[in-house]
PDB file of N, CA and C in Angstrom:
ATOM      1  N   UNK A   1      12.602 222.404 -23.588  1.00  0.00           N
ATOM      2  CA  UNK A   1      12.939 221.904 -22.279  1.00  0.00           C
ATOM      3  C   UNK A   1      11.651 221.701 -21.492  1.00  0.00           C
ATOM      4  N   UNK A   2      11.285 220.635 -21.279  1.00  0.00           N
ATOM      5  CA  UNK A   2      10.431 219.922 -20.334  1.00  0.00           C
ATOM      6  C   UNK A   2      10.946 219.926 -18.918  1.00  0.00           C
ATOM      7  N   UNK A   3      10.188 220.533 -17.482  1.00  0.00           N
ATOM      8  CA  UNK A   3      10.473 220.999 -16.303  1.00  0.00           C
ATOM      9  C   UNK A   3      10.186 219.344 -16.077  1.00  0.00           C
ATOM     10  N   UNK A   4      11.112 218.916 -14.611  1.00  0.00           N
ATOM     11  CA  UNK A   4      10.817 217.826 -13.988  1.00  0.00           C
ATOM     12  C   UNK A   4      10.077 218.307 -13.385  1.00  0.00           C
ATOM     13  N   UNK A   5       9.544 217.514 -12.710  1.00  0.00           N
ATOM     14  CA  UNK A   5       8.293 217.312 -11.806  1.00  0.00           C
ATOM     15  C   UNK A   5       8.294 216.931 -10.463  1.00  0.00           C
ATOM     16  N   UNK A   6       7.548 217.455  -9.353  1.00  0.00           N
ATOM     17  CA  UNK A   6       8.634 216.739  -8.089  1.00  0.00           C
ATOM     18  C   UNK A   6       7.973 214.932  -8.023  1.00  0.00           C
ATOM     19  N   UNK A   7       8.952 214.199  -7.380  1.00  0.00           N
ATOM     20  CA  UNK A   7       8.965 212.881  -7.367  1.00  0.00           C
ATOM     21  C   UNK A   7       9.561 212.610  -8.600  1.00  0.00           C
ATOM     22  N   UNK A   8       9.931 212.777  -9.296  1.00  0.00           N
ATOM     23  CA  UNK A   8      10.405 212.306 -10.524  1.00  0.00           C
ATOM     24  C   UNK A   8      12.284 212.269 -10.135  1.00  0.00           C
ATOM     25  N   UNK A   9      12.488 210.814 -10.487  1.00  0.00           N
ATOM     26  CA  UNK A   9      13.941 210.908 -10.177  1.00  0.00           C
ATOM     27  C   UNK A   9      14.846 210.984 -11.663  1.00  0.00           C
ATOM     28  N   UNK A  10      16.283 211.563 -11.032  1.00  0.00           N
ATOM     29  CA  UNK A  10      16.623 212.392 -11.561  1.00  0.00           C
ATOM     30  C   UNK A  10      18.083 212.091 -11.555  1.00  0.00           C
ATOM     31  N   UNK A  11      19.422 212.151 -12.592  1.00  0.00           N
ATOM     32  CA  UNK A  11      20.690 211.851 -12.377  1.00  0.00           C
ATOM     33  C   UNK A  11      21.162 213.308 -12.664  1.00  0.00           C
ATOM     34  N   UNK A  12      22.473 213.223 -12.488  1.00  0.00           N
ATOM     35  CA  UNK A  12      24.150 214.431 -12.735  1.00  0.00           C
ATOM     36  C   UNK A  12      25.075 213.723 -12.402  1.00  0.00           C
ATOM     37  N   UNK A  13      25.900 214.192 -13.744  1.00  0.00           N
ATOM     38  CA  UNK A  13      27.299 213.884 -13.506  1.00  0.00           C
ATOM     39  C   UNK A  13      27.788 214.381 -12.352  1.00  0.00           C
ATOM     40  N   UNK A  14      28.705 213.758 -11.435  1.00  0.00           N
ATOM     41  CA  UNK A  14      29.718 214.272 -10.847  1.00  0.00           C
ATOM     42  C   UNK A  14      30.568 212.889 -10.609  1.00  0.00           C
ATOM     43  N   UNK A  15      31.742 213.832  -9.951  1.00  0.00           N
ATOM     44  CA  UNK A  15      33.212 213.277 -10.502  1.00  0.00           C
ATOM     45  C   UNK A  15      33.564 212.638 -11.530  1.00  0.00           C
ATOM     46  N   UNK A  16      34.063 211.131 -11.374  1.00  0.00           N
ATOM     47  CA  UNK A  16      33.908 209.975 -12.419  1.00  0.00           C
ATOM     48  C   UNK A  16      32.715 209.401 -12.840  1.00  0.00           C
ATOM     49  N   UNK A  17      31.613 209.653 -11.972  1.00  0.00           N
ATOM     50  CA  UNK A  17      30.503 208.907 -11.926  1.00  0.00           C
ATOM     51  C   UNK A  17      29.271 209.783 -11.916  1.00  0.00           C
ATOM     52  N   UNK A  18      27.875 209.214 -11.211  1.00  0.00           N
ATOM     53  CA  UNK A  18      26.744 210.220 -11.562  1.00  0.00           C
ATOM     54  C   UNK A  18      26.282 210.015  -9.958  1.00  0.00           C
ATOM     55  N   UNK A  19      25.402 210.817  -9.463  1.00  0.00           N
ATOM     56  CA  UNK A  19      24.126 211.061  -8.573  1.00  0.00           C
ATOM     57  C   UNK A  19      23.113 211.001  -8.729  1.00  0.00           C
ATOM     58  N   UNK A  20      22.387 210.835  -7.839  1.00  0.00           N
ATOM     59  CA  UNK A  20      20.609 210.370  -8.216  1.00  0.00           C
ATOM     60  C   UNK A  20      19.905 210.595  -7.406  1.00  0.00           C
ATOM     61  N   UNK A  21      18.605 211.373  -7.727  1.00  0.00           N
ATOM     62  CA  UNK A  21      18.145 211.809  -6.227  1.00  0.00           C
ATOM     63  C   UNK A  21      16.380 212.085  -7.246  1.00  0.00           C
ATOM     64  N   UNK A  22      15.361 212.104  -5.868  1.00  0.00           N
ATOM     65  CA  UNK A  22      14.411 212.405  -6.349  1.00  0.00           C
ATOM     66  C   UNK A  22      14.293 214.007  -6.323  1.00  0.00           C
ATOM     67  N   UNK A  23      12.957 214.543  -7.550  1.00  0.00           N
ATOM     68  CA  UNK A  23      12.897 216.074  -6.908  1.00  0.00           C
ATOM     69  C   UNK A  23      12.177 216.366  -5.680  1.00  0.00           C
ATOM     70  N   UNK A  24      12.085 217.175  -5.299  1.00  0.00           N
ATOM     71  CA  UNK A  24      11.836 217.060  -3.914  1.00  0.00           C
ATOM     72  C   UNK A  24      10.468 218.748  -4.142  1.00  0.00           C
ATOM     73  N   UNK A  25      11.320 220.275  -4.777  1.00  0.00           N
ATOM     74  CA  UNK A  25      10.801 221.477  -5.009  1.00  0.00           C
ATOM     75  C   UNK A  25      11.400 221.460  -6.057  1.00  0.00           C
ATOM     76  N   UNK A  26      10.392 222.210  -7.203  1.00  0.00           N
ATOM     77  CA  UNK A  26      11.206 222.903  -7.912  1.00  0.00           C
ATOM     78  C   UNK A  26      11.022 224.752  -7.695  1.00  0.00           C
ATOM     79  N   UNK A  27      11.880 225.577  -7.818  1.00  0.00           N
ATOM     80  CA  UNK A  27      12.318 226.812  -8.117  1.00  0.00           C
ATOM     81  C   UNK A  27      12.249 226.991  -9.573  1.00  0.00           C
ATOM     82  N   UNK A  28      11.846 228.786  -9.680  1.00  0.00           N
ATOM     83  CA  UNK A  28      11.685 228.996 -10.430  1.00  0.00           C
ATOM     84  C   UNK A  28      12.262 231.022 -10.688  1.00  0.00           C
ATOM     85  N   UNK A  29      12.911 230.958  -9.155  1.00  0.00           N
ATOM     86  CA  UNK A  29      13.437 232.177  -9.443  1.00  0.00           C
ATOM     87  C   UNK A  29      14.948 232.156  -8.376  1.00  0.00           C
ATOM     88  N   UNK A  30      15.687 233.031  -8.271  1.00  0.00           N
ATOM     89  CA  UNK A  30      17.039 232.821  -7.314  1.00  0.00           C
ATOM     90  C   UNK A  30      16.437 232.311  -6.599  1.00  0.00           C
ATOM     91  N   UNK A  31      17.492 230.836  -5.537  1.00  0.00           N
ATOM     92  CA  UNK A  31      17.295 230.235  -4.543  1.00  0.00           C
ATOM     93  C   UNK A  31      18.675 230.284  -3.857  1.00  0.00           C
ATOM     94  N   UNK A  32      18.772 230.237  -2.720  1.00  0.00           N
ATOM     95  CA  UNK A  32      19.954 230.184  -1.640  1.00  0.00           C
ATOM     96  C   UNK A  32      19.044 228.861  -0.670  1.00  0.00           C
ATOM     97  N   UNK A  33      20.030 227.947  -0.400  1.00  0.00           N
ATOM     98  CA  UNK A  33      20.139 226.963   1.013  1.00  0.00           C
ATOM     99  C   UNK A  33      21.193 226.656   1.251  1.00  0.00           C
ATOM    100  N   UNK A  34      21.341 226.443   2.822  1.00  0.00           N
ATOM    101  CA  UNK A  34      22.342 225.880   3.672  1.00  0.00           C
ATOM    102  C   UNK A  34      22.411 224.482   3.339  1.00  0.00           C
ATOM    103  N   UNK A  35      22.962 223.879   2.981  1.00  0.00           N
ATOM    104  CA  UNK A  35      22.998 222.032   2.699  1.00  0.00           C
ATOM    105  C   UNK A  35      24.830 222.055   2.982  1.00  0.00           C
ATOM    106  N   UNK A  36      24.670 221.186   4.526  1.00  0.00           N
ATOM    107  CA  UNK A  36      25.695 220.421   5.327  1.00  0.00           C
ATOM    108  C   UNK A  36      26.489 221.701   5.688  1.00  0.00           C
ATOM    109  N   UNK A  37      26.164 222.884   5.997  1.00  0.00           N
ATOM    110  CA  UNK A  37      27.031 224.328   6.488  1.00  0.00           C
ATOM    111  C   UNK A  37      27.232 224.773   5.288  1.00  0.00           C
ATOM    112  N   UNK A  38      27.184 224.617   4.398  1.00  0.00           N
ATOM    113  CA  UNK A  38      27.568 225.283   2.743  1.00  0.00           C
ATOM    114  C   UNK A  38      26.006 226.190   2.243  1.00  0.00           C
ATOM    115  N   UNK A  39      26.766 227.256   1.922  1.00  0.00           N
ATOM    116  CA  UNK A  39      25.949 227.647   1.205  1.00  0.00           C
ATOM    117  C   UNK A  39      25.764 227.907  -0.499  1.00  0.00           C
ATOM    118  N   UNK A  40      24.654 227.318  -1.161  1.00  0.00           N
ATOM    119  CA  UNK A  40      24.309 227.041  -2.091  1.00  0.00           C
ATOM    120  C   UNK A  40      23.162 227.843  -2.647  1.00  0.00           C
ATOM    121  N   UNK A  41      23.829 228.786  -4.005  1.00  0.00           N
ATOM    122  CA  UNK A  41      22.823 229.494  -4.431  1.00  0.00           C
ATOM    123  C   UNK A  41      22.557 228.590  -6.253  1.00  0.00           C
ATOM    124  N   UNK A  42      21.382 229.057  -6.605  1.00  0.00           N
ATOM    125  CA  UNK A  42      20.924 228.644  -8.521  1.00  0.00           C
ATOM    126  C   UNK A  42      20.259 229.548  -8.486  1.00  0.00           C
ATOM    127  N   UNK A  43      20.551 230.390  -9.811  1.00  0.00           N
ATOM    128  CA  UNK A  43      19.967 231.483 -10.257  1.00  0.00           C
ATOM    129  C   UNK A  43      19.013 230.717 -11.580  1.00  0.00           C
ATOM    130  N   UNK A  44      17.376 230.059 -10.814  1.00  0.00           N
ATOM    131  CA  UNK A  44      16.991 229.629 -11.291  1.00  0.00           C
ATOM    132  C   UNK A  44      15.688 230.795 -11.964  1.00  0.00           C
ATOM    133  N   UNK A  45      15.117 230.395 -13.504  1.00  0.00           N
ATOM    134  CA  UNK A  45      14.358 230.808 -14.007  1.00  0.00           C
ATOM    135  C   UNK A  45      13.320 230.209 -14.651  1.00  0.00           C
ATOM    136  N   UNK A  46      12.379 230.713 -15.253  1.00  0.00           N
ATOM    137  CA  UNK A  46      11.429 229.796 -15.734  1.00  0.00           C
ATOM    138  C   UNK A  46      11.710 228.213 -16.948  1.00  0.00           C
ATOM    139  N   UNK A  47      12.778 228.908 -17.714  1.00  0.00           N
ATOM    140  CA  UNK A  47      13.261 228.185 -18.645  1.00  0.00           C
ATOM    141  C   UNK A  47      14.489 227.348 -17.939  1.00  0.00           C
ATOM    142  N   UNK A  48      14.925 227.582 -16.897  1.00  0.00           N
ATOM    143  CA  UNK A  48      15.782 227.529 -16.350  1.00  0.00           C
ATOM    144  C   UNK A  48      15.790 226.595 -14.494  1.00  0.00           C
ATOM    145  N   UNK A  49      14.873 226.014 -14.249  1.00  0.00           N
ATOM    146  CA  UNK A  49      14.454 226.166 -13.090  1.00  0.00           C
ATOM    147  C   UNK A  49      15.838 225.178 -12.396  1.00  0.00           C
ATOM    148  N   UNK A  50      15.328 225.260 -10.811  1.00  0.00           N
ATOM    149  CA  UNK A  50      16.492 224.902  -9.850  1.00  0.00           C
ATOM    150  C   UNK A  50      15.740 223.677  -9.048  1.00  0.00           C
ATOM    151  N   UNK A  51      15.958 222.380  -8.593  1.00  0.00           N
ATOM    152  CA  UNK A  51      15.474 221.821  -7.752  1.00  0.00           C
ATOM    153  C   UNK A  51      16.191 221.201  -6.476  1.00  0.00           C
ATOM    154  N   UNK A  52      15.420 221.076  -5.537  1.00  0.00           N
ATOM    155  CA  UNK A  52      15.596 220.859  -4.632  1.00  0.00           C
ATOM    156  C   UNK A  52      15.747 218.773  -4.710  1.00  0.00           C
ATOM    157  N   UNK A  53      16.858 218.337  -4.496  1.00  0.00           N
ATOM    158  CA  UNK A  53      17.041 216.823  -4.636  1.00  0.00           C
ATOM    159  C   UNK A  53      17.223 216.203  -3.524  1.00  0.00           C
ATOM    160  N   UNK A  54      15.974 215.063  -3.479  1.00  0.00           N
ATOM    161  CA  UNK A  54      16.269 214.112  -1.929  1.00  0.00           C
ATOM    162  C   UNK A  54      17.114 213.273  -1.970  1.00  0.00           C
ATOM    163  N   UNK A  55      18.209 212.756  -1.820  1.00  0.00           N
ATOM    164  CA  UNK A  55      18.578 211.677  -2.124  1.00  0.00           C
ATOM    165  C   UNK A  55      18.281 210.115  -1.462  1.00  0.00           C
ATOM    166  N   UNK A  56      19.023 209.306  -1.784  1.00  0.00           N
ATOM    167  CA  UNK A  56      18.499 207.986  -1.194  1.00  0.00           C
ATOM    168  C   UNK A  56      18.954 207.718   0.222  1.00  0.00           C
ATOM    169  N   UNK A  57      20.125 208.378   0.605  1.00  0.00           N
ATOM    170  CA  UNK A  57      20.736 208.714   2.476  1.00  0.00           C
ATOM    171  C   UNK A  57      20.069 209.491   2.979  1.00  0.00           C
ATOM    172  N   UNK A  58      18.960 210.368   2.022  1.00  0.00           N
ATOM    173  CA  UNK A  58      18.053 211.322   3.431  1.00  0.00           C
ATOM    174  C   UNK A  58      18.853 213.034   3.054  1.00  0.00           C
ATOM    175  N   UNK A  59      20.087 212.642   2.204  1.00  0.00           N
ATOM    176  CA  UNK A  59      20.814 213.984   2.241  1.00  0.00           C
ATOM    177  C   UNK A  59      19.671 214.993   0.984  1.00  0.00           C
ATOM    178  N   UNK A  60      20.189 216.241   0.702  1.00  0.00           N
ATOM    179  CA  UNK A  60      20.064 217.406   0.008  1.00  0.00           C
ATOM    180  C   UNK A  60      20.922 217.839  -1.249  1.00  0.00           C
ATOM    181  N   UNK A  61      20.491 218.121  -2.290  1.00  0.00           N
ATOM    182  CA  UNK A  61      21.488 218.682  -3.128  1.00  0.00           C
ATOM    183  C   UNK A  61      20.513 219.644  -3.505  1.00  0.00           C
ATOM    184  N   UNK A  62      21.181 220.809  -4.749  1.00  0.00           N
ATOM    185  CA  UNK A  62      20.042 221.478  -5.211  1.00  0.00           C
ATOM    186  C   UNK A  62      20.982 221.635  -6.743  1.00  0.00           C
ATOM    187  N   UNK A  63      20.078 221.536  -7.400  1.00  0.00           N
ATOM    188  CA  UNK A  63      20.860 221.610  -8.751  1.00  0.00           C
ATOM    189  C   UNK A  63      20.175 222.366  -9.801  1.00  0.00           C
ATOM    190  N   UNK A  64      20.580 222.843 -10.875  1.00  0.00           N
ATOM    191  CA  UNK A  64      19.776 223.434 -12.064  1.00  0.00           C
ATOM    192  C   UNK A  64      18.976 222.421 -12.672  1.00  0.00           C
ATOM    193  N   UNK A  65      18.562 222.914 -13.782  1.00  0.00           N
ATOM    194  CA  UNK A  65      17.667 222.130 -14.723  1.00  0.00           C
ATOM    195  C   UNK A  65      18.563 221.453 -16.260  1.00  0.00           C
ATOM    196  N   UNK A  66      19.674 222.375 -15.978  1.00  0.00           N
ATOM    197  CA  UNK A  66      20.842 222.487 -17.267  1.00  0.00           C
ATOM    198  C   UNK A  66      21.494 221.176 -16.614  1.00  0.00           C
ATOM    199  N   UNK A  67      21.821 220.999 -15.425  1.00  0.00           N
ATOM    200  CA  UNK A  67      23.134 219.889 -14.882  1.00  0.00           C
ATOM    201  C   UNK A  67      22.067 218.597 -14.574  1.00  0.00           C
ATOM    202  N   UNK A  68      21.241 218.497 -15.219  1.00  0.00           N
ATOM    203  CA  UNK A  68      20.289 217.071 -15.018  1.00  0.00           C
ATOM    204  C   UNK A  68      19.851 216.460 -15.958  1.00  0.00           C
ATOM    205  N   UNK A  69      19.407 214.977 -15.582  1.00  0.00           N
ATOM    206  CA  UNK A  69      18.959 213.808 -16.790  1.00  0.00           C
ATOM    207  C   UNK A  69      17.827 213.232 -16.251  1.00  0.00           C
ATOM    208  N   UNK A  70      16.587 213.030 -16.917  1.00  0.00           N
ATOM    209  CA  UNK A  70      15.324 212.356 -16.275  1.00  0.00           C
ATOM    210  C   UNK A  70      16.581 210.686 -16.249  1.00  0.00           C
ATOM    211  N   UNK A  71      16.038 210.190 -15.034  1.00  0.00           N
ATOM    212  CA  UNK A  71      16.722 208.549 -14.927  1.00  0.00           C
ATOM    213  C   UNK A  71      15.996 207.988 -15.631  1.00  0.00           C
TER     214      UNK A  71
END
């Protein structure tokens, strides 16, 4: 497993379809953020890491390294 890199954009499945966002941070140990009143934890690790995703509206996601695809 090759770590993304920040700026490097990035897809995940969700629902029927996918998301796409650049990295923004990556994590490399537990992370917690507030994104839109929700709180969002990844119990990220070295092999494992968590990033922080900009998307193209300006919004936030944060996702593992397991739930992603280099675009």
């Amino acid at each position: 497993m090759t770590p993304f890199g920040e700026g490097e954009r990035v897809t995940w499945a969700w629902g029927r379809g996918s998301g796409a966002g650049r990295v923004e941070t990556v994590y490399t140990e537990r992370v917690e953020r507030v994104i839109k009143g929700t709180r969002v934890v990844r119990n990220a690790t070295p092999d494992n890491p968590a990033y922080l995703l900009r998307l193209e509206n300006g919004g936030e996601v944060l996702k593992a390294h397991s739930e992603l695809s280099l675009a």
